[in-house]
Structures are given as structure tokens and as C-alpha cells.
C-alpha atoms as a PDB file:
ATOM      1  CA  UNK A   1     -18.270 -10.131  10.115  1.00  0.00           C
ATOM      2  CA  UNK A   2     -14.491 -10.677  11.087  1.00  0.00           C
ATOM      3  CA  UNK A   3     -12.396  -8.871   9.663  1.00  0.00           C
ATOM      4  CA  UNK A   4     -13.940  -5.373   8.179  1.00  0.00           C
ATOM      5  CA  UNK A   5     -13.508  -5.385   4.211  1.00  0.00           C
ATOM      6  CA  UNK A   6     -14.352  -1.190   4.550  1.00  0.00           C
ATOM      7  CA  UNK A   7     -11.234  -1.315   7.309  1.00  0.00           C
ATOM      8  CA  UNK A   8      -8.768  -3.446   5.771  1.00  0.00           C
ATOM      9  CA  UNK A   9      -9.890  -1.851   2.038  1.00  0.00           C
ATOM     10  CA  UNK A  10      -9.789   1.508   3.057  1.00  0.00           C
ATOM     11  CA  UNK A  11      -6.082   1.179   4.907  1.00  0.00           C
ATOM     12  CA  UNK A  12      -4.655  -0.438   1.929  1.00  0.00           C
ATOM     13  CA  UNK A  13      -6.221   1.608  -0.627  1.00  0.00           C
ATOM     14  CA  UNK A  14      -5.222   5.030   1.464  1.00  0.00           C
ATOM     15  CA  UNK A  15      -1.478   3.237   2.665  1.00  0.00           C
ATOM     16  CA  UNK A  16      -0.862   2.807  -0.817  1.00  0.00           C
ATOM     17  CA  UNK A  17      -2.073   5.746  -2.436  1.00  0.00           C
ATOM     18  CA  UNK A  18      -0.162   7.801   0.006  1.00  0.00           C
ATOM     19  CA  UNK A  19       3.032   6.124  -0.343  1.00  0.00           C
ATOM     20  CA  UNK A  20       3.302   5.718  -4.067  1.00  0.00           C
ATOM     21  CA  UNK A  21       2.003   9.239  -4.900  1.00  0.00           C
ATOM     22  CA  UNK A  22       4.796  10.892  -2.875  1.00  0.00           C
ATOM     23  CA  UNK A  23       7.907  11.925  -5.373  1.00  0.00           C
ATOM     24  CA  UNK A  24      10.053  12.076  -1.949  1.00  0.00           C
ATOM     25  CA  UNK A  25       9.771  10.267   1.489  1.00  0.00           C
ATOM     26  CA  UNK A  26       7.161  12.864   2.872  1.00  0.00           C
ATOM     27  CA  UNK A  27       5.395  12.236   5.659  1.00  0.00           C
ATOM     28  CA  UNK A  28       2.731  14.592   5.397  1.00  0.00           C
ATOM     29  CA  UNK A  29       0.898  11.816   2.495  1.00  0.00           C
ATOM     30  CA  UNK A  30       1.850   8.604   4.222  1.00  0.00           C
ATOM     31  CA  UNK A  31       0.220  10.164   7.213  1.00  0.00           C
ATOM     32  CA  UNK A  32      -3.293  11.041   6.018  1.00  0.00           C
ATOM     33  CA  UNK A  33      -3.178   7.987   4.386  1.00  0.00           C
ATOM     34  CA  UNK A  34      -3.354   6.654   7.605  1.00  0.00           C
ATOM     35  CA  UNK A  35      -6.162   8.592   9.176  1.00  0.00           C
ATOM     36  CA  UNK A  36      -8.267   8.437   6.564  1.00  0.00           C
ATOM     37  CA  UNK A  37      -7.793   4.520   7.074  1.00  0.00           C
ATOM     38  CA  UNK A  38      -8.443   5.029  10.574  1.00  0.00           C
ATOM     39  CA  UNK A  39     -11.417   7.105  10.506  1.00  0.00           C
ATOM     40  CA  UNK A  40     -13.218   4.562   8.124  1.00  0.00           C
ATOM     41  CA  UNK A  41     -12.819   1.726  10.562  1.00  0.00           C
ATOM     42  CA  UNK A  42     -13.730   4.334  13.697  1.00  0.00           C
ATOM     43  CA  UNK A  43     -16.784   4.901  11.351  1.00  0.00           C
ATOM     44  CA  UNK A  44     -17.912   1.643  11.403  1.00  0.00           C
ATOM     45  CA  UNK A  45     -17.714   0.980  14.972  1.00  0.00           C
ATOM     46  CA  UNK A  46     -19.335   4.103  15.485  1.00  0.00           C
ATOM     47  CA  UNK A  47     -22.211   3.179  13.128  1.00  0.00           C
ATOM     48  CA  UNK A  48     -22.894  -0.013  14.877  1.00  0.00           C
ATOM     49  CA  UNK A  49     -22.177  -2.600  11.983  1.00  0.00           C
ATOM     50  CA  UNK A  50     -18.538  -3.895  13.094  1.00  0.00           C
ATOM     51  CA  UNK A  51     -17.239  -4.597  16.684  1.00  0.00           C
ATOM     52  CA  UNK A  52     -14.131  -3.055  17.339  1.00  0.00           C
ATOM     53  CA  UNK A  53     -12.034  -6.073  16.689  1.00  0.00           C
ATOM     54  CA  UNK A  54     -13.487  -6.522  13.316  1.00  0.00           C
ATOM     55  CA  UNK A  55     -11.974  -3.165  12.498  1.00  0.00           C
ATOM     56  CA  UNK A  56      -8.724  -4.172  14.354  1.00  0.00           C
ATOM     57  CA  UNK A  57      -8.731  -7.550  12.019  1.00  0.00           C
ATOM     58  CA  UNK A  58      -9.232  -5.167   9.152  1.00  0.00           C
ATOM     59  CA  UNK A  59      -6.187  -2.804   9.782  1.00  0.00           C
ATOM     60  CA  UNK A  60      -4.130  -5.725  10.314  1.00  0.00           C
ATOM     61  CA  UNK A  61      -5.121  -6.935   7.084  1.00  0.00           C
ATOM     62  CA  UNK A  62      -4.706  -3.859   5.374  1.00  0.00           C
ATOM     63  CA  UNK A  63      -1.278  -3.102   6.783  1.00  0.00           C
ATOM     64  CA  UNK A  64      -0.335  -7.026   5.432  1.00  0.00           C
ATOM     65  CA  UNK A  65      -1.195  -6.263   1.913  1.00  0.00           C
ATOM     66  CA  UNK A  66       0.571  -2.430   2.201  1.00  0.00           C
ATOM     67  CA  UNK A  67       3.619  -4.476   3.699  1.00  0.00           C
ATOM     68  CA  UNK A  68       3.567  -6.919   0.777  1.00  0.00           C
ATOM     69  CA  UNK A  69       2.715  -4.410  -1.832  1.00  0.00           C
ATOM     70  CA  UNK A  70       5.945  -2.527  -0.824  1.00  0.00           C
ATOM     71  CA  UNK A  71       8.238  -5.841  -0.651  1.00  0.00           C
ATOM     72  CA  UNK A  72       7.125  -6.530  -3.655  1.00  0.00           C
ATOM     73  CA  UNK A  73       7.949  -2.850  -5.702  1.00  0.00           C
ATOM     74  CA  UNK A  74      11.088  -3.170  -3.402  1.00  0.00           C
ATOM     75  CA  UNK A  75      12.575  -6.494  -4.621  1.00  0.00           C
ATOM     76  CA  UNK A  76      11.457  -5.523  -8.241  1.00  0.00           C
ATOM     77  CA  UNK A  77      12.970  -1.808  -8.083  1.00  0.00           C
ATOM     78  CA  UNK A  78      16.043  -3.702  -6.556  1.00  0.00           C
ATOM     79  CA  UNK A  79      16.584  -6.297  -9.735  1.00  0.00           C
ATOM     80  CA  UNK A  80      16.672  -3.757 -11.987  1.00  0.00           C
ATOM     81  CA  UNK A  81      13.463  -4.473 -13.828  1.00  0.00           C
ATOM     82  CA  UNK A  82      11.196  -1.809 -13.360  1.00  0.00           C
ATOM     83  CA  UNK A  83      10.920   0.737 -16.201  1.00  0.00           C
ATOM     84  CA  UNK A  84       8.022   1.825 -14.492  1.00  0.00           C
ATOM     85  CA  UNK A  85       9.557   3.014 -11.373  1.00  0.00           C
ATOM     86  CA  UNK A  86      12.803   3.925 -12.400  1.00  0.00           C
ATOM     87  CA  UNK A  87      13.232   6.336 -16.093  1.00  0.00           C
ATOM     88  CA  UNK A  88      16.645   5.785 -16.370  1.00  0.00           C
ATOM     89  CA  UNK A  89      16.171   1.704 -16.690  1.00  0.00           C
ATOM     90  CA  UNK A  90      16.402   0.505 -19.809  1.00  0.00           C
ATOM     91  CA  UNK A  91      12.961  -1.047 -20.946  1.00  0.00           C
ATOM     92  CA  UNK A  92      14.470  -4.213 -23.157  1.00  0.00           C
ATOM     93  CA  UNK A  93      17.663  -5.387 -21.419  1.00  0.00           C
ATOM     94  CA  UNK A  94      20.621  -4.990 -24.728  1.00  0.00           C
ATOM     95  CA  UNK A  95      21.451  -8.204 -26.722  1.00  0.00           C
ATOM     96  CA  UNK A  96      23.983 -10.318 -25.964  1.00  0.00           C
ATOM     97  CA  UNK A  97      27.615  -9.833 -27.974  1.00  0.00           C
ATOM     98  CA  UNK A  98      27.660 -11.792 -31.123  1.00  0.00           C
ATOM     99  CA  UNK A  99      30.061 -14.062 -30.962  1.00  0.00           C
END
């Protein structure tokens, strides 16, 4: 069936993984997130359960929802809100100056 839920799963899962477990831009994570993202799709064409666009469909989809997940910790990191991804942010924002 269109697209491949093991193709678009396994690119997100992998995309993600490999960009949010890396301290520093490294490409050496980012990049076997994406072969192991491509070798699951490969694998189902090559066990005869998806056509090749199915897995196509399925890497599209999963490079959406990496593209969204990262516009969406971007925009977050950026207002300042984000205790989680940023120590130094303070996790209740101070009171306002009695007046």
C-alpha cells in the first residue's frame, strides 16, 4: 500500500534520532540516520511487499515529519521557551515588578 509506514517510520524515527542525539552538528549521526532509513525501504522492495514508489512515498513522508519536527524545536528554541533544550533558560519566566 502507498506510501510504506516501515519507510516513512523508519526515516523519521532514524532522521530524528540522529539529529537530536548529536551534542554538535556532526555529520557522522545525521548520516547513518539516513542509511539506516534507506536500507529499510531498499528492504522492502527487495522483499517483494512494496513497489519502489511506495518506499519513495514513504521517504517523502518521513523527511516531512523530520522537516516539521525540526521547525518546530527551531521556532520553540528561538522564543526562548525551551528549558529542555537550552540549561541556561530559565524554567518559570520572573514576575512582573510590583508596582
Amino acid at each position: 500500500s502507498y506510501p510504506s509506514g516501515h519507510a516513512l517510520g523508519a526515516f523519521a524515527v532514524y532522521g530524528l534520532l540522529g539529529w537530536f542525539l548529536t551534542t554538535r552538528p556532526s555529520l557522522r549521526f545525521r548520516g547513518w540516520g539516513f542509511v539506516l532509513g534507506v536500507a529499510v525501504g531498499l528492504s522492502r522492495v527487495y522483499l517483494g511487499v512494496h513497489y519502489p514508489m511506495d518506499v519513495v512515498g514513504g521517504w517523502l513522508g518521513g523527511l516531512f515529519a523530520v522537516w516539521c519536527a525540526l521547525g518546530v524545536r527551531e521556532r520553540v528554541a528561538s522564543a526562548g521557551t525551551a528549558p529542555l533544550l537550552d540549561s541556561t533558560a530559565p524554567v518559570v519566566p520572573p514576575a512582573p515588578p510590583a508596582t
